[in-house]
Structure formats: structure tokens, C-alpha cells
N, C-alpha and C. Protein backbone atom coordinates (compact mmCIF):
# COMPACT_ATOMS: atom_id res chain seq x y z
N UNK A 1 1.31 -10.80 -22.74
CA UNK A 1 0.82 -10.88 -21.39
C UNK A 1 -0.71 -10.86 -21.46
N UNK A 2 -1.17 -11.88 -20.62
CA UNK A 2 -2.61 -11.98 -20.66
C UNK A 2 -3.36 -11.05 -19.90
N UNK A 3 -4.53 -10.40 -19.75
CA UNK A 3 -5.30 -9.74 -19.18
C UNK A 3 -5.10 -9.69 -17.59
N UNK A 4 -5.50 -11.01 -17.39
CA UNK A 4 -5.47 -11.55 -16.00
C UNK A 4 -3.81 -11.27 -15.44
N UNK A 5 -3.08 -11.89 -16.26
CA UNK A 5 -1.55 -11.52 -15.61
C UNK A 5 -0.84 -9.97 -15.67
N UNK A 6 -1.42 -9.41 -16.50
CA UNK A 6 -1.35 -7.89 -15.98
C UNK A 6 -2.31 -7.23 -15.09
N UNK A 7 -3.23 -7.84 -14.49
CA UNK A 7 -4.22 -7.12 -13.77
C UNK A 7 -3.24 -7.83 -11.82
N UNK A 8 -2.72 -9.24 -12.03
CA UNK A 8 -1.85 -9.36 -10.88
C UNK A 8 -0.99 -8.68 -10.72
N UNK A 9 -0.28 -8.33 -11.76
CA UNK A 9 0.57 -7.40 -11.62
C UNK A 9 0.93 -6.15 -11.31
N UNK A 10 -0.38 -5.52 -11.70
CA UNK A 10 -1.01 -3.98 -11.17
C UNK A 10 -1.33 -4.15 -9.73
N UNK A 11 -1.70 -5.60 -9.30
CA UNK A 11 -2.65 -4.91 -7.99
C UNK A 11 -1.14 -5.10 -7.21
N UNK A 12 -0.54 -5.11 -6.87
CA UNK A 12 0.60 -4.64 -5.64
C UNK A 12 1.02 -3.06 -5.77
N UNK A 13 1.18 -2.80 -6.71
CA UNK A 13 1.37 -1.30 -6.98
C UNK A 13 0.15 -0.31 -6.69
N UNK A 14 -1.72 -0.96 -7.18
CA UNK A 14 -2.42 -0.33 -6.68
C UNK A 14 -2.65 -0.55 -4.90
N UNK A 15 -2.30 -1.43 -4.55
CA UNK A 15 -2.77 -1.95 -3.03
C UNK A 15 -1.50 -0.61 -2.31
N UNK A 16 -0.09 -0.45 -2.81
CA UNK A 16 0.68 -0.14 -2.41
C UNK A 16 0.68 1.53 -2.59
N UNK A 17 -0.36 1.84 -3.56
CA UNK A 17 -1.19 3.60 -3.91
C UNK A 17 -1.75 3.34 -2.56
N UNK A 18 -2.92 2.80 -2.44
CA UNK A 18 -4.08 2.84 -1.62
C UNK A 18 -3.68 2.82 0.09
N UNK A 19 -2.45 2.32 0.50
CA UNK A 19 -1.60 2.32 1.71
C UNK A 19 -1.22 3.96 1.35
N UNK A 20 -0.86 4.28 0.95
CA UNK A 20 0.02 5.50 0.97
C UNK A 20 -1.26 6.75 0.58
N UNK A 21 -1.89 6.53 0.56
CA UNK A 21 -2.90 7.33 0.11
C UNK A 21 -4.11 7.28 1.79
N UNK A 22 -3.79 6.26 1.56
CA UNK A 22 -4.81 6.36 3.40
C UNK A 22 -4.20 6.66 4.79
N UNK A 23 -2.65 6.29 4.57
CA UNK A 23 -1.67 7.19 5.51
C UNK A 23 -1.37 8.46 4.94
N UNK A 24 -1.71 9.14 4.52
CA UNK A 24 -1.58 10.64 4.03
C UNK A 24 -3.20 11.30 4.35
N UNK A 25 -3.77 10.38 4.63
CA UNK A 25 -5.76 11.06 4.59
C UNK A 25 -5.53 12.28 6.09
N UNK A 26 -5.32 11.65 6.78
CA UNK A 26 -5.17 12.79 7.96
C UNK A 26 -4.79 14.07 8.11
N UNK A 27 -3.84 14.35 6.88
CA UNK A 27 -3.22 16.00 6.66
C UNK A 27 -4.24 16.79 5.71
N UNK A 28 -4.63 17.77 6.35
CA UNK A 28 -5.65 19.15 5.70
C UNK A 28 -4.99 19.55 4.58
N UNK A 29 -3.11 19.52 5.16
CA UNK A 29 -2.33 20.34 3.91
C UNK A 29 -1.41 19.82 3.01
N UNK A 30 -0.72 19.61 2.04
CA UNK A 30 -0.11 19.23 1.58
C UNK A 30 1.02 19.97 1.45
N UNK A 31 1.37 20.63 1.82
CA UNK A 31 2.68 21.85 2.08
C UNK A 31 3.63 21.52 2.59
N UNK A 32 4.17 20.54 3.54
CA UNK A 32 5.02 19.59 3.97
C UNK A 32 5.35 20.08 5.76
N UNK A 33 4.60 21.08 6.01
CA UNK A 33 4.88 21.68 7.34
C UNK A 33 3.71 20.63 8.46
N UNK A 34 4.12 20.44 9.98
CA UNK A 34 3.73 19.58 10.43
C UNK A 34 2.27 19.90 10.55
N UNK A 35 1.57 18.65 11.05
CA UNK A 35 0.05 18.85 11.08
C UNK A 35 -0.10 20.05 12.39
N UNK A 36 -1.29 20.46 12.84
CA UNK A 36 -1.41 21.80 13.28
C UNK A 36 -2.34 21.25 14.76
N UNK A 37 -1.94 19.97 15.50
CA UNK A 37 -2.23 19.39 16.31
C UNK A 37 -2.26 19.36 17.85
N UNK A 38 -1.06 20.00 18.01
CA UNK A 38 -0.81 20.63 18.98
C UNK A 38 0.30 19.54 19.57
N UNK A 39 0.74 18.14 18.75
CA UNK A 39 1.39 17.55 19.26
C UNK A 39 2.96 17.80 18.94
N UNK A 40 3.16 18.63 18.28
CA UNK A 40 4.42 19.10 18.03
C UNK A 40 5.17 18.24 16.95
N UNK A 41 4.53 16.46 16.39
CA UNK A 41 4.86 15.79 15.89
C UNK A 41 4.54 15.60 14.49
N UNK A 42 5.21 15.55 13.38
CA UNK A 42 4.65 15.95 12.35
C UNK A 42 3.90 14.28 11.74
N UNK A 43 4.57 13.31 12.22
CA UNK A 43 3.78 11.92 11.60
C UNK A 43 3.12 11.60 13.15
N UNK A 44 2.19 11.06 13.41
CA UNK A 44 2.05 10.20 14.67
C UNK A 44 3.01 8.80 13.84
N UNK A 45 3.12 8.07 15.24
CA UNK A 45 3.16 6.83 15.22
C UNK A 45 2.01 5.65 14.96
N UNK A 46 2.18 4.80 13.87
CA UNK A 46 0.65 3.99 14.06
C UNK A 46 0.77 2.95 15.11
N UNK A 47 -0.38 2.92 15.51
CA UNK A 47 -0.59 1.96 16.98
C UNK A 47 -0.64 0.28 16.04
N UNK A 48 -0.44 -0.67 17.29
CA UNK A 48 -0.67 -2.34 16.78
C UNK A 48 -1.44 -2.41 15.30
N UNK A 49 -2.99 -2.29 15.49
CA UNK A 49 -3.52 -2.74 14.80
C UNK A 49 -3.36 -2.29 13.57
N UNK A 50 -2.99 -0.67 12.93
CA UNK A 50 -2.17 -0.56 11.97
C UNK A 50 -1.32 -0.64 11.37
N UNK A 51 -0.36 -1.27 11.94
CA UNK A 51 0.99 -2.12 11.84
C UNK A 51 0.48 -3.13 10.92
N UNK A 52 -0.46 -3.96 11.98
CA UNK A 52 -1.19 -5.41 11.41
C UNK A 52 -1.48 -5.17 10.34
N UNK A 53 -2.18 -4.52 10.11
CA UNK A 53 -3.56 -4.29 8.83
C UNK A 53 -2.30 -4.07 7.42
N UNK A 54 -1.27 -3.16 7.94
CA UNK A 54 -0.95 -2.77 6.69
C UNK A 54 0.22 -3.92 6.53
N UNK A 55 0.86 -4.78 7.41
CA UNK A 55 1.12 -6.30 7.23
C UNK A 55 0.74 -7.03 6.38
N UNK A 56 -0.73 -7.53 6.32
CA UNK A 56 -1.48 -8.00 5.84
C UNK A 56 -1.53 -7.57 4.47
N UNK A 57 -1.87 -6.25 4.13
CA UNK A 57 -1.68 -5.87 2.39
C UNK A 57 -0.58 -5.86 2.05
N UNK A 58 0.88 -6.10 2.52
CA UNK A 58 1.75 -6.45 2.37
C UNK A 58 2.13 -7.33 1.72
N UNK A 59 1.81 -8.80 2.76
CA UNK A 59 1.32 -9.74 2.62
C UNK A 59 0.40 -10.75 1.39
N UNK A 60 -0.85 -9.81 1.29
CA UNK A 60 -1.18 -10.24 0.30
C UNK A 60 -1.02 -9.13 -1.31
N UNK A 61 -0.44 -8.34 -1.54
CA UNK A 61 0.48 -8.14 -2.41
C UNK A 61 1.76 -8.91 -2.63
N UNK A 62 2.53 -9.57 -2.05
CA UNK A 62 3.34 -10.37 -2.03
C UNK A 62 2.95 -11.42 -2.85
N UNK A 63 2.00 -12.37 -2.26
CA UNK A 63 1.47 -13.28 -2.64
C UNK A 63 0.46 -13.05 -4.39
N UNK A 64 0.00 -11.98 -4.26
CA UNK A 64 -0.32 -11.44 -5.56
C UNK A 64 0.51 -11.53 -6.69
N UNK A 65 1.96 -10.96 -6.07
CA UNK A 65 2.96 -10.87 -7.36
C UNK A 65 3.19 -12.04 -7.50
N UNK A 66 3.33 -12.91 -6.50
CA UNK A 66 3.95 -14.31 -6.81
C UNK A 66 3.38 -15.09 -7.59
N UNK A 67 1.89 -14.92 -7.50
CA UNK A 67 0.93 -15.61 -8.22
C UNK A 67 1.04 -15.37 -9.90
N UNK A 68 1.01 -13.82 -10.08
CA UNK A 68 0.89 -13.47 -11.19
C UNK A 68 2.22 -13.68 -11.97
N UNK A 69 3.64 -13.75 -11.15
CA UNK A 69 4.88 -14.47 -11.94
C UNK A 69 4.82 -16.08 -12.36
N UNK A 70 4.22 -16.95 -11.62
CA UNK A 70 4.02 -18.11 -11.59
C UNK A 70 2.62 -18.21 -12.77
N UNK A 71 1.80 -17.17 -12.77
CA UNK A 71 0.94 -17.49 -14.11
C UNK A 71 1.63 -17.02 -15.18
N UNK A 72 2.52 -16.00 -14.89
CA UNK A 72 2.93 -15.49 -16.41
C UNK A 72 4.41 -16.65 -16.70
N UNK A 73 4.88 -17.24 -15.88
CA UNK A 73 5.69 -18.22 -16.50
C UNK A 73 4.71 -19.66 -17.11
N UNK A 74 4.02 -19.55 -17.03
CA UNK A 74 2.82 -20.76 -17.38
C UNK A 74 2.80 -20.60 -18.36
N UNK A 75 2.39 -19.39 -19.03
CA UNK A 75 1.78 -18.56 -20.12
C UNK A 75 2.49 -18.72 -21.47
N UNK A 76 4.20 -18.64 -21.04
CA UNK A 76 5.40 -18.90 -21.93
C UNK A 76 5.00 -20.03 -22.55
């Protein structure tokens, strides 16, 4: 495996850290008890445009892997 086709290959898994890591930024605690908000709710709901956004890295992780299967069958 070439450089380049393992570095496509990593980025859906890192894009897919970096989602889960920026929906977790909001909690002070890591203890699993709800945030201390006063909304009684332990996740909010994300509104439209976070829906979108995280669509989009979806999206182009998708297209990432596809790329990097289609280079690494080249490669053969």
C-alpha cells in the first residue's frame, strides 16, 4: 500500500474521531451523568445546520474511501 492510499484511508476514520470529538466538546464531565444545564436533557438535539455540516463530512469521507479503494485497486 502506497503512502497516499493509506493516508485516504485514514482520513474517514480521522474525520469520523474529529465528529465525535467535537460532539462531546460541550460536557465539563466525562462521568456519563447528564450535563448540569438545567435542561433536564442529557444530549441536546442538534439544530439544521449541524445536521448539514456533519452530512457533509460524511459525505466527503465517503467519497474519500471511494477514492482511496479505486487508487488502491490501480495500484494492483
Amino acid at each position: 500500500m502506497t503512502r497516499r492510499t493509506r493516508l485516504f484511508a485514514l482520513l474517514p476514520a480521522g474525520l469520523l474521531a474529529a465528529v465525535l470529538v467535537t460532539g462531546c466538546g460541550g460536557h465539563s464531565d466525562h462521568s456519563g451523568a447528564p450535563a448540569s444545564d438545567g435542561t433536564g436533557s442529557s444530549s441536546p438535539a442538534p439544530d439544521a445546520s449541524e445536521l448539514a455540516h456533519l452530512q457533509k463530512l460524511v459525505d466527503g469521507a465517503d467519497s474519500a474511501a471511494s477514492a482511496a479503494e479505486s487508487d488502491a485497486a490501480n495500484d494492483k
